[in-house]
N, C-alpha and C. Protein backbone atom coordinates (compact mmCIF):
# COMPACT_ATOMS: atom_id res chain seq x y z
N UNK A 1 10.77 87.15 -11.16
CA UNK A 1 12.19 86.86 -11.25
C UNK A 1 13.02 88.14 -11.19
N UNK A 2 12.37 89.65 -11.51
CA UNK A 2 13.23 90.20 -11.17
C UNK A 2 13.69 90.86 -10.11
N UNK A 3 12.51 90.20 -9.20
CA UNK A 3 13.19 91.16 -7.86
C UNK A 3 14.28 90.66 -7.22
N UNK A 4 14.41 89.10 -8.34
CA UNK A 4 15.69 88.36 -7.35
C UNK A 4 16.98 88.67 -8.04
N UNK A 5 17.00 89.69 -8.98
CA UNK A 5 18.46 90.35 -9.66
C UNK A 5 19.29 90.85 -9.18
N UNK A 6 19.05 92.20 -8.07
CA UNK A 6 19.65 92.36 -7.37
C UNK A 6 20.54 91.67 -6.12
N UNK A 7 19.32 90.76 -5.85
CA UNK A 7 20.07 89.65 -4.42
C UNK A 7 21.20 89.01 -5.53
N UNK A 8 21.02 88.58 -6.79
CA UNK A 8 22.03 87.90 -7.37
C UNK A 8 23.12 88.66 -7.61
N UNK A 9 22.87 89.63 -8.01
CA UNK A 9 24.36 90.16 -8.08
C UNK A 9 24.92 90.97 -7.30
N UNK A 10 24.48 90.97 -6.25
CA UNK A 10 25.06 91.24 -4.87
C UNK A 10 26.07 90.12 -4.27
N UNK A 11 25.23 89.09 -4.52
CA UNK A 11 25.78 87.80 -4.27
C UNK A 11 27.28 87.35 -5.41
N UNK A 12 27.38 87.91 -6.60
CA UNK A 12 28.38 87.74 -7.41
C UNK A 12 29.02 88.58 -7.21
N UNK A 13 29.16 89.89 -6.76
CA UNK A 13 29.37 90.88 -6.20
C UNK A 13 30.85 90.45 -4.83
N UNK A 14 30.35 90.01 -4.18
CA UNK A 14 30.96 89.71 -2.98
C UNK A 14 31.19 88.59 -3.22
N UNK A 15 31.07 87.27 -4.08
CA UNK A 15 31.99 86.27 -3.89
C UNK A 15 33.18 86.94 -4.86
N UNK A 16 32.99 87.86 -5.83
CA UNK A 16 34.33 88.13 -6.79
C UNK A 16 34.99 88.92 -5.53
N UNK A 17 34.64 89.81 -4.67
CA UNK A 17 35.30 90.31 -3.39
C UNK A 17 36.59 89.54 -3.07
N UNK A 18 35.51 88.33 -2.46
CA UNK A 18 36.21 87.26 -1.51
C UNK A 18 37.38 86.64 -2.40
N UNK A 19 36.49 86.15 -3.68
CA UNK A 19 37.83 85.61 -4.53
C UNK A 19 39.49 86.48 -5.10
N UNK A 20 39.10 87.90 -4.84
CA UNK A 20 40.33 88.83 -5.25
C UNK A 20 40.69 89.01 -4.13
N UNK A 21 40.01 89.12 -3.03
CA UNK A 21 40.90 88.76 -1.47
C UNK A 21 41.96 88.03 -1.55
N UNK A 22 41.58 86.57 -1.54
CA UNK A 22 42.48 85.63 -1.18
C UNK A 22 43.68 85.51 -2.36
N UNK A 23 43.38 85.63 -3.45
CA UNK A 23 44.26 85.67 -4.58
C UNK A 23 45.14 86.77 -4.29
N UNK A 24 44.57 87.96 -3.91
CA UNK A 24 45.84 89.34 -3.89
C UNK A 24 46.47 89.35 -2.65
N UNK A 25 46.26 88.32 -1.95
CA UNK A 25 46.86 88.45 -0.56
C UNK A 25 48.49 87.87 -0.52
N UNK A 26 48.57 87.12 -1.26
CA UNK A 26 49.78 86.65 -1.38
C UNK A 26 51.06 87.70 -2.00
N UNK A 27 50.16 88.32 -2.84
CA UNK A 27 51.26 89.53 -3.29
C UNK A 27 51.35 91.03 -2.58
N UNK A 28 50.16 90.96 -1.73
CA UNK A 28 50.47 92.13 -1.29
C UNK A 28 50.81 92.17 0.17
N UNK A 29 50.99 90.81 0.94
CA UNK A 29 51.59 90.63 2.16
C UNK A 29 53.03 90.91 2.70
N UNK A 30 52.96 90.66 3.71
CA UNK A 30 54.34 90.87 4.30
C UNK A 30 55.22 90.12 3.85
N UNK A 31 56.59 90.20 3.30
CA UNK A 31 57.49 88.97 2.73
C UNK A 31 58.81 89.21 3.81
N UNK A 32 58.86 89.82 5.14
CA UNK A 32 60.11 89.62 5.63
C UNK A 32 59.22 88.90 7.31
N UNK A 33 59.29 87.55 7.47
CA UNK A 33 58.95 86.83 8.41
C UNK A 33 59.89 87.15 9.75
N UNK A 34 59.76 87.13 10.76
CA UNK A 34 60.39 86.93 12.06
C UNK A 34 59.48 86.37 13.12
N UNK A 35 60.23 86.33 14.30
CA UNK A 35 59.50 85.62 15.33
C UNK A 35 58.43 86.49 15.64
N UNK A 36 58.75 87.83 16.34
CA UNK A 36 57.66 88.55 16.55
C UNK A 36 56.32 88.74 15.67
N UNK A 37 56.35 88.64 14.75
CA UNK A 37 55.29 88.19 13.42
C UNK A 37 54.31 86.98 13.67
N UNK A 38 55.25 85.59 13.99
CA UNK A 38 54.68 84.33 13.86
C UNK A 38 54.39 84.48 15.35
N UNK A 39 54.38 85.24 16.65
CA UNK A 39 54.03 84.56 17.73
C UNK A 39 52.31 85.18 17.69
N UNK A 40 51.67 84.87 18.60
CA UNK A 40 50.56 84.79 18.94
C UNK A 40 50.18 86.40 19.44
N UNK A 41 49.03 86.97 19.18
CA UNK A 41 48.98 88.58 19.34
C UNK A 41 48.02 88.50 20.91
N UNK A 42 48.42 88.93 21.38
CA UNK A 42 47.55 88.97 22.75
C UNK A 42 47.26 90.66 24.09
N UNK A 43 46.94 91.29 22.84
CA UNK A 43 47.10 92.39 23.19
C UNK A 43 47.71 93.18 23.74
N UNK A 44 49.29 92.71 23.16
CA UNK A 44 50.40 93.47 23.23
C UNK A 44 51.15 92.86 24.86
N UNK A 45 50.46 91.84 25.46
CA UNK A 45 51.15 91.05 26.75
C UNK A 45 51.47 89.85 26.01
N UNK A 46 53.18 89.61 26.58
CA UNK A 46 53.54 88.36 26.08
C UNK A 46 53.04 87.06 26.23
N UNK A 47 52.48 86.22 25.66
CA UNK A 47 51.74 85.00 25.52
C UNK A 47 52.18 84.21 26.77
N UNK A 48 51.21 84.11 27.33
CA UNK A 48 51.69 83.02 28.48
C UNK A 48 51.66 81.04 27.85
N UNK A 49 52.70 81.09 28.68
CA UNK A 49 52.99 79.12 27.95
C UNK A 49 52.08 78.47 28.48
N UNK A 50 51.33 77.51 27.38
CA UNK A 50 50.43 76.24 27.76
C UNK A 50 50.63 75.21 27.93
N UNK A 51 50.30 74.82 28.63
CA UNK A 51 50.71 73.21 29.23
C UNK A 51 50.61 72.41 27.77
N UNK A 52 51.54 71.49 27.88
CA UNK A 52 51.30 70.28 26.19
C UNK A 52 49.91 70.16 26.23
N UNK A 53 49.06 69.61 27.02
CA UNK A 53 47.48 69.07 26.88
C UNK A 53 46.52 70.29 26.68
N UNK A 54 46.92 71.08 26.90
CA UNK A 54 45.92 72.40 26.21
C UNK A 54 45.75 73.03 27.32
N UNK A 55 45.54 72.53 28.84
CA UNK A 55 45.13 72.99 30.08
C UNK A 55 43.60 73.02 29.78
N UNK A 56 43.24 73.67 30.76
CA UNK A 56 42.06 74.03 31.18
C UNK A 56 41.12 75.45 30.53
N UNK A 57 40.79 75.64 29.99
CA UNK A 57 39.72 77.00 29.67
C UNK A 57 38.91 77.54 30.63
N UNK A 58 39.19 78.88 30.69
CA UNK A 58 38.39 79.64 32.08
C UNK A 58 36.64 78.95 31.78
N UNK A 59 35.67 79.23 32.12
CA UNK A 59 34.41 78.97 32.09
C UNK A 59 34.09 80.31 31.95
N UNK A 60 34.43 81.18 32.45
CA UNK A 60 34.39 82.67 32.66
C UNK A 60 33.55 83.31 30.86
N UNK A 61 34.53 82.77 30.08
CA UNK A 61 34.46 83.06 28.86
C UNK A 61 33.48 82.51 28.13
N UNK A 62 32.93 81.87 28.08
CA UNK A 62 32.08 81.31 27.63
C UNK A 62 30.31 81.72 27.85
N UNK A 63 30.55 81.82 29.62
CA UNK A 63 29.34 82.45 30.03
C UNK A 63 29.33 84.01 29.24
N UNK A 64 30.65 84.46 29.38
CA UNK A 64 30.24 85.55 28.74
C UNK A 64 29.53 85.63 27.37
N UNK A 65 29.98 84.70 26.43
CA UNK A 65 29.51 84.43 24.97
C UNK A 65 28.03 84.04 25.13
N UNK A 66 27.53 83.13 25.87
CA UNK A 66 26.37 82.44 26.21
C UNK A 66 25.53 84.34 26.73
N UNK A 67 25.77 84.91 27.44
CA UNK A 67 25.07 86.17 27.75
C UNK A 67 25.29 87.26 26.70
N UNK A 68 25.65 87.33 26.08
CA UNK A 68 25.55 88.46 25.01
C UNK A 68 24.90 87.40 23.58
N UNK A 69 24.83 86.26 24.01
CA UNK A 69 24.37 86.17 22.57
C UNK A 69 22.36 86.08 23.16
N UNK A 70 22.25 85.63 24.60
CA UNK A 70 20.74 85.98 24.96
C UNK A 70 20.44 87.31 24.17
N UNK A 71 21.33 88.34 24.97
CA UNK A 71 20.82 89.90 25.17
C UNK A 71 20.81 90.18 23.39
N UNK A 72 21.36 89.98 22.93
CA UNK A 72 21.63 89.92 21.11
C UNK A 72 20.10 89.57 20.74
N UNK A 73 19.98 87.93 21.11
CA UNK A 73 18.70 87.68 20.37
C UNK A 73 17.66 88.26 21.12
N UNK A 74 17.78 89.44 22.40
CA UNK A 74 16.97 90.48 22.52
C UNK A 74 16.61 91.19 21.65
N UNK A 75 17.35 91.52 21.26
CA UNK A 75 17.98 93.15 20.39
C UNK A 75 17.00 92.86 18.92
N UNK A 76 17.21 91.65 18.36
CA UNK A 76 17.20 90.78 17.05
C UNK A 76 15.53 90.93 17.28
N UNK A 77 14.66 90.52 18.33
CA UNK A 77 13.30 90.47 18.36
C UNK A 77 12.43 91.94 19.10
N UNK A 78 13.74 92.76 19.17
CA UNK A 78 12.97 93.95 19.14
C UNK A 78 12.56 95.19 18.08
N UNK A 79 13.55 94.55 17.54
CA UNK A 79 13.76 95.76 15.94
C UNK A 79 12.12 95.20 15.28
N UNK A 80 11.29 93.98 15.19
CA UNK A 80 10.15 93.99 14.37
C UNK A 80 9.31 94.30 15.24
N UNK A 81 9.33 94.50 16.61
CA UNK A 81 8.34 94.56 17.36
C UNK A 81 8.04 96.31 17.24
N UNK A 82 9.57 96.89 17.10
CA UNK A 82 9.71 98.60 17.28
C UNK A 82 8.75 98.69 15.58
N UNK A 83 8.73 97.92 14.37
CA UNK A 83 8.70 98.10 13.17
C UNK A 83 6.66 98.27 13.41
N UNK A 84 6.66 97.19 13.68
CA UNK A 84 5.18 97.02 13.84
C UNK A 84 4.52 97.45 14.83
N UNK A 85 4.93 98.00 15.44
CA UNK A 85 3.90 98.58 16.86
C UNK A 85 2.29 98.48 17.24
N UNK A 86 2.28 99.50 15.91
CA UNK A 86 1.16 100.12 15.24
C UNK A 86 -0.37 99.26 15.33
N UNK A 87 0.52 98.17 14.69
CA UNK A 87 -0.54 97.10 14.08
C UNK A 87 -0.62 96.32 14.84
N UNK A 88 0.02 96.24 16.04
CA UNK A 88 -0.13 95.26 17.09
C UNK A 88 -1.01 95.16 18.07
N UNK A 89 -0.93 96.98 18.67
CA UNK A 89 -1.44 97.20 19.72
C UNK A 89 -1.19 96.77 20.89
N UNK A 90 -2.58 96.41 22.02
CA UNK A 90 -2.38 96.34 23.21
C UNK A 90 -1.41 95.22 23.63
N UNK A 91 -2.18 94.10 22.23
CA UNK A 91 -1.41 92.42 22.52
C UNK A 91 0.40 92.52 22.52
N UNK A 92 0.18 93.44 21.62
CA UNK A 92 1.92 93.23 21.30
C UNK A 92 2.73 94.05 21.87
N UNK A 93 1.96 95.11 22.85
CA UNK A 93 2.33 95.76 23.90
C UNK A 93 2.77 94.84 25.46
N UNK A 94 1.14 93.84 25.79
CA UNK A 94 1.49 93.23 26.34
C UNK A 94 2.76 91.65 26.79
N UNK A 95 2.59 91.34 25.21
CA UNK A 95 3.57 90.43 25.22
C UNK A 95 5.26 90.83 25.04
N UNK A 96 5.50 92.03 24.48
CA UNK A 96 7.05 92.37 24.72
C UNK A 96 7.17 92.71 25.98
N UNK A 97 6.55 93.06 27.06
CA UNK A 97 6.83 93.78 28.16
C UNK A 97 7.13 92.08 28.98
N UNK A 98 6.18 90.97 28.71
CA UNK A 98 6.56 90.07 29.07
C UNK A 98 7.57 89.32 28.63
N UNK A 99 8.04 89.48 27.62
CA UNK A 99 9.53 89.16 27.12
C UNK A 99 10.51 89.78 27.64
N UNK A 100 10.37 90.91 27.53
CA UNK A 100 11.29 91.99 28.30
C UNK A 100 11.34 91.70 30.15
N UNK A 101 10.50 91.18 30.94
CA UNK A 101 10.76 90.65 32.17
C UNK A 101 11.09 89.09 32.17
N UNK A 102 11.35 88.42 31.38
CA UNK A 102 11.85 87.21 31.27
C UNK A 102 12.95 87.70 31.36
N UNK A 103 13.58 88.26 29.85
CA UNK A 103 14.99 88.48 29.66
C UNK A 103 15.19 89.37 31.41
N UNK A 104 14.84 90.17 31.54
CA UNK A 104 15.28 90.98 32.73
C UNK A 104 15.63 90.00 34.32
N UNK A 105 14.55 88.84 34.38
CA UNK A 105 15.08 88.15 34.97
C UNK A 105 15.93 87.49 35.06
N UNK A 106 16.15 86.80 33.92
CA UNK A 106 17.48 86.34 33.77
C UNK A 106 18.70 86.99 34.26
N UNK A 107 18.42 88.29 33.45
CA UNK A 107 19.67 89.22 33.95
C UNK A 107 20.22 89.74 35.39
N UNK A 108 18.94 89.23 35.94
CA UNK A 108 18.56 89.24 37.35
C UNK A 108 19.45 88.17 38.02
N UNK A 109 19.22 86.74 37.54
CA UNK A 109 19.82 85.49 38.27
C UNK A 109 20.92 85.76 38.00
N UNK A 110 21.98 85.66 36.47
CA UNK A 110 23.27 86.01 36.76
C UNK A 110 24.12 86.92 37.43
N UNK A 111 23.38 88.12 37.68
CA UNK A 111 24.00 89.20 38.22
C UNK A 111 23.98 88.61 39.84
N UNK A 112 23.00 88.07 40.25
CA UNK A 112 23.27 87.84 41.55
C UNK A 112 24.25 86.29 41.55
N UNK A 113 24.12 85.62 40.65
CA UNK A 113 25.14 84.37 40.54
C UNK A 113 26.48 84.96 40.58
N UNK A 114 26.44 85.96 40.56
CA UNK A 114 28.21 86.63 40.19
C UNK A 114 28.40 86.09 38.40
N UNK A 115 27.96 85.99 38.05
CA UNK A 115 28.01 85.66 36.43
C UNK A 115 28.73 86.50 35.65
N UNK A 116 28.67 87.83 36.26
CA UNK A 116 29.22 89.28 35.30
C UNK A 116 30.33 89.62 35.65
N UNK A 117 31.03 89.21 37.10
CA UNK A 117 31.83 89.29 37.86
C UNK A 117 33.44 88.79 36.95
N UNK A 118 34.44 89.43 36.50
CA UNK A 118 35.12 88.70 35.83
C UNK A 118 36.82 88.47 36.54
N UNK A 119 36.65 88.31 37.84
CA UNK A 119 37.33 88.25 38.84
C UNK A 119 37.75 86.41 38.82
């Protein structure tokens, strides 16, 4: 039980965080409102108007989210593979290199799909 002390009060730790967040936010915010405040931040270009029905959403964006979150859960299954090497050997030599040409293919099909293309 005590190795789980620390996770606990880490965990009490950061919800008292979160809870003096939201409580001190009200007093220590902005109190003089205007339009430029309430409009929408869009990296400093004025918000373009949306149709009443919402319009349409690029697709563009999404693929992008969908490809960085592959290459991510690259990243995510290489850090134990870099940890353990050692103990793996040839097998675990051979099988990241074959993970690593999966993912590479992939990266292969979109790039020639124009996938990366943000035109």
């Amino acid at each position: 039980m005590d190795l789980y002390v620390p996770i606990l009060v880490l965990a009490i730790v950061a919800g008292g965080f979160a809870l003096f967040s939201v409580a001190i936010a009200p007093f220590t915010g902005p109190k003089r409102w205007n339009r430029a405040k309430l409009d929408a931040y869009e990296c400093g270009i004025e918000p373009t108007p949306q149709p009443a029905g919402g319009g349409r959403f690029p697709l563009k964006y999404m693929i992008t989210a969908m490809l960085f979150i592959v290459f991510d859960i690259e990243i995510i299954f290489l850090y134990p593979w870099a940890v353990s090497f050692d103990m793996l050997g040839v097998f675990g030599l051979v099988e990241m290199v074959l993970f690593i040409v999966t993912v590479l293919v992939a990266y292969a099909y979109v790039w020639r799909r124009k996938g990366l293309d943000w035109d």
